[in-house]
C-alpha atoms as a PDB file:
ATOM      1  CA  UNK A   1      80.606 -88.635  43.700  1.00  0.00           C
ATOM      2  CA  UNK A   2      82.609 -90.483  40.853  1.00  0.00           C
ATOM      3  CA  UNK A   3      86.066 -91.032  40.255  1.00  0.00           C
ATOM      4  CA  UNK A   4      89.026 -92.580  38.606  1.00  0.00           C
ATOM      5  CA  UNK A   5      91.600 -92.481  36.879  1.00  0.00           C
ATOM      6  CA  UNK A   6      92.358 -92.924  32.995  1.00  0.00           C
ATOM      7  CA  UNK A   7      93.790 -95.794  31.416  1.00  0.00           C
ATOM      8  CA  UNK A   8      97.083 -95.253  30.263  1.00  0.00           C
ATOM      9  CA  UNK A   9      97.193 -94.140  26.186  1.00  0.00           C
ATOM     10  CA  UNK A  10      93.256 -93.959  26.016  1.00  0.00           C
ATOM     11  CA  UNK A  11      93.324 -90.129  26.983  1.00  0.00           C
ATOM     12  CA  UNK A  12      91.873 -88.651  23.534  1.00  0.00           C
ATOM     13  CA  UNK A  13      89.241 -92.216  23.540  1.00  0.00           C
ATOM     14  CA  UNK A  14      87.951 -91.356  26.993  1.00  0.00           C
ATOM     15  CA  UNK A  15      87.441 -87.744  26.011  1.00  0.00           C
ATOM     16  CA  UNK A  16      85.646 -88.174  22.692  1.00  0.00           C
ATOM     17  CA  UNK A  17      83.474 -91.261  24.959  1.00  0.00           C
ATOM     18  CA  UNK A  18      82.523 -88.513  27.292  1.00  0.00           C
ATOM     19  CA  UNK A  19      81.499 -85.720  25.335  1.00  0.00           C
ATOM     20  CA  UNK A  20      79.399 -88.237  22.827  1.00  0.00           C
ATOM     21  CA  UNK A  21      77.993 -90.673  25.572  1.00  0.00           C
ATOM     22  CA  UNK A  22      79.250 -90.768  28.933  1.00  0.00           C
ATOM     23  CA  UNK A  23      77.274 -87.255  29.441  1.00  0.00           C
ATOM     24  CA  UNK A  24      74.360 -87.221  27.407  1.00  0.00           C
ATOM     25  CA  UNK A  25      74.276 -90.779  28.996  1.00  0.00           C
ATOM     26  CA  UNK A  26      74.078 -89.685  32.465  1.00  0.00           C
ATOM     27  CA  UNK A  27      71.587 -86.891  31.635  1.00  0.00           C
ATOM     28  CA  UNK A  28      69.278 -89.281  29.974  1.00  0.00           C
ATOM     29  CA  UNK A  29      68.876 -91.383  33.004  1.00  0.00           C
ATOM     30  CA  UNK A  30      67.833 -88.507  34.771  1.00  0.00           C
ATOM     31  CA  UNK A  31      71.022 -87.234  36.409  1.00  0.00           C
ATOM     32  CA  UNK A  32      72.714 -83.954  36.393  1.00  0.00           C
ATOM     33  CA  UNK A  33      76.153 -83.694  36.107  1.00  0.00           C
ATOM     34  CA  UNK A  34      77.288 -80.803  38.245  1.00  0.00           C
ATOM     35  CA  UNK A  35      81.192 -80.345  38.048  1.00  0.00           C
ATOM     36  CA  UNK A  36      84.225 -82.736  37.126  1.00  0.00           C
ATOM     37  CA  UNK A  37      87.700 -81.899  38.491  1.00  0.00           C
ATOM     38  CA  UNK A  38      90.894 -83.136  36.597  1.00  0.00           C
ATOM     39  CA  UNK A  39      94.029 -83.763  38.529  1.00  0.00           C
ATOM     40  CA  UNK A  40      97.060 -82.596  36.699  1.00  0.00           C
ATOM     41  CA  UNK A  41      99.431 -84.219  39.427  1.00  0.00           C
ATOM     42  CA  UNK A  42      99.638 -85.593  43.088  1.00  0.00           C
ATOM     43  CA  UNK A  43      98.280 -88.214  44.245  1.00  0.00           C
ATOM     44  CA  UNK A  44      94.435 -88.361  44.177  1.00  0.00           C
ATOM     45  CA  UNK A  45      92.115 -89.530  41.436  1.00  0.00           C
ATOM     46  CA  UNK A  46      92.635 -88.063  38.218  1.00  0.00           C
ATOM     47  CA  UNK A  47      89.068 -87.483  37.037  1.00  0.00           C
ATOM     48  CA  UNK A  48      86.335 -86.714  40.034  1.00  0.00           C
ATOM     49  CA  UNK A  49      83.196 -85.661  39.131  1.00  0.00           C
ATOM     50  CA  UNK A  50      79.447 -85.229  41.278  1.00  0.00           C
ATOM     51  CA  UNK A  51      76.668 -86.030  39.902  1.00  0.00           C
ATOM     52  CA  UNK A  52      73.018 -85.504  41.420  1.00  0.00           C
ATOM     53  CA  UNK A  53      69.534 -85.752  41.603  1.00  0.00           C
ATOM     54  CA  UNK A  54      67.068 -84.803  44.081  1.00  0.00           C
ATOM     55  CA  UNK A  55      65.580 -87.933  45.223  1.00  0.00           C
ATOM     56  CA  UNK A  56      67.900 -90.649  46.668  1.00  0.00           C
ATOM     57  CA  UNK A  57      65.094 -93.398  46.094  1.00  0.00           C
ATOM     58  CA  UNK A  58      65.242 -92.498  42.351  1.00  0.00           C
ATOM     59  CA  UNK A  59      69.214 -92.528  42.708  1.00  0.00           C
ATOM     60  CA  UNK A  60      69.450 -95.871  44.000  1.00  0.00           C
ATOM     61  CA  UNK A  61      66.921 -97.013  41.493  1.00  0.00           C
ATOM     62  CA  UNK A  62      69.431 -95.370  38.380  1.00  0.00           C
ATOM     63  CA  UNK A  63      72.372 -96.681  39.915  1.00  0.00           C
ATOM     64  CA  UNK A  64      70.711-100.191  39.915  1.00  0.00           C
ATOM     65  CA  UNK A  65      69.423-100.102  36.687  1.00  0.00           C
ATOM     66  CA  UNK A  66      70.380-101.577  33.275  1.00  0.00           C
ATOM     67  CA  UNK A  67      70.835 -98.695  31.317  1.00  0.00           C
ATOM     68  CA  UNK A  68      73.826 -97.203  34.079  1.00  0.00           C
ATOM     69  CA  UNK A  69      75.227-100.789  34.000  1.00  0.00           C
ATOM     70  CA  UNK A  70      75.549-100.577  30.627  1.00  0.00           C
ATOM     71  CA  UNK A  71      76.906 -96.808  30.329  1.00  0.00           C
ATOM     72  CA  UNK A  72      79.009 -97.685  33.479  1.00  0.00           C
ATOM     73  CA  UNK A  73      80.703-100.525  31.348  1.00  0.00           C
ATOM     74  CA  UNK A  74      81.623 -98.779  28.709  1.00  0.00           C
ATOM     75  CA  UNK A  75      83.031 -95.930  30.975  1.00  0.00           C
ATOM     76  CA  UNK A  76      85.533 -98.920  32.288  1.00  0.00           C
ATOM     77  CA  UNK A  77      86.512 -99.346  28.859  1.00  0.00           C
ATOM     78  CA  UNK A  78      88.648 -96.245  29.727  1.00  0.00           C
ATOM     79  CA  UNK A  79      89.168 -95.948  33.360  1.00  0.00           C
ATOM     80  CA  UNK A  80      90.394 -97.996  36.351  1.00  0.00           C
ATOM     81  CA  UNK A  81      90.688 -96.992  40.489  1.00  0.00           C
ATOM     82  CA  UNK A  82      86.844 -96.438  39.969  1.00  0.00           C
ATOM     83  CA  UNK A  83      84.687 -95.231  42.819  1.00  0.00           C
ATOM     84  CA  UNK A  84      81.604 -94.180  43.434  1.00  0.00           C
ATOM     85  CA  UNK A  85      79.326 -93.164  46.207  1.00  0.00           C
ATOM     86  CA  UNK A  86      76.266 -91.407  47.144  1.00  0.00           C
ATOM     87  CA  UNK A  87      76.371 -88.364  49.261  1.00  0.00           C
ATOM     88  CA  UNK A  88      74.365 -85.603  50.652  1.00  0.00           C
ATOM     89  CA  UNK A  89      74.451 -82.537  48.305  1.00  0.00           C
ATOM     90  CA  UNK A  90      75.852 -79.671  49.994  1.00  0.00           C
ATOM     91  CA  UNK A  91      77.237 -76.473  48.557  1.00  0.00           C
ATOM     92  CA  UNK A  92      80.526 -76.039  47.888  1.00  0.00           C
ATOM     93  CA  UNK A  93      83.579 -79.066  47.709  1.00  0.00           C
ATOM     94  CA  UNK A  94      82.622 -82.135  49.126  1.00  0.00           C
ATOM     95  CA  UNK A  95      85.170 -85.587  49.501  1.00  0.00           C
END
């Protein structure tokens, strides 16, 4: 589970970074990204997103890697309040 929120101005940036990189990114490493939710108001993140695979080993070895350090970089080009954790997949929402 990812999120965060956008940097101020950068909206259409982030988007275009996404859709070109951020997500063909993520699905190169081996990852699949499963939903993204976008918070319109309130106070919560305003991007969260999950993202799994089947094998926490192989996870942890991503998530460690060069090639998310890199992609993750470039994602805080446009974002800040970023979190991230690793949780058990279960159906339905999950915090």
């Amino acid at each position: 589970m990812l999120s965060w929120d956008i940097k101020p101005g950068l909206d259409q940036q982030y988007f275009e970074f996404v859709v070109r990189e951020w997500v063909p990114g993520i699905t190169k490493l081996g990852l699949q990204p499963r939903e993204a939710w976008y918070a319109v108001y309130g106070e919560c993140p305003q991007i969260t997103t999950a993202i799994v695979n089947s094998d926490l080993d192989r996870m942890r070895e991503i998530l460690n890697g060069d090639d998310w350090s890199r992609l993750h970089d470039r994602l805080m080009e446009y974002v800040y309040n970023y979190e991230q954790r690793i949780v058990r997949s279960a159906p339905g929402f999950q915090l």
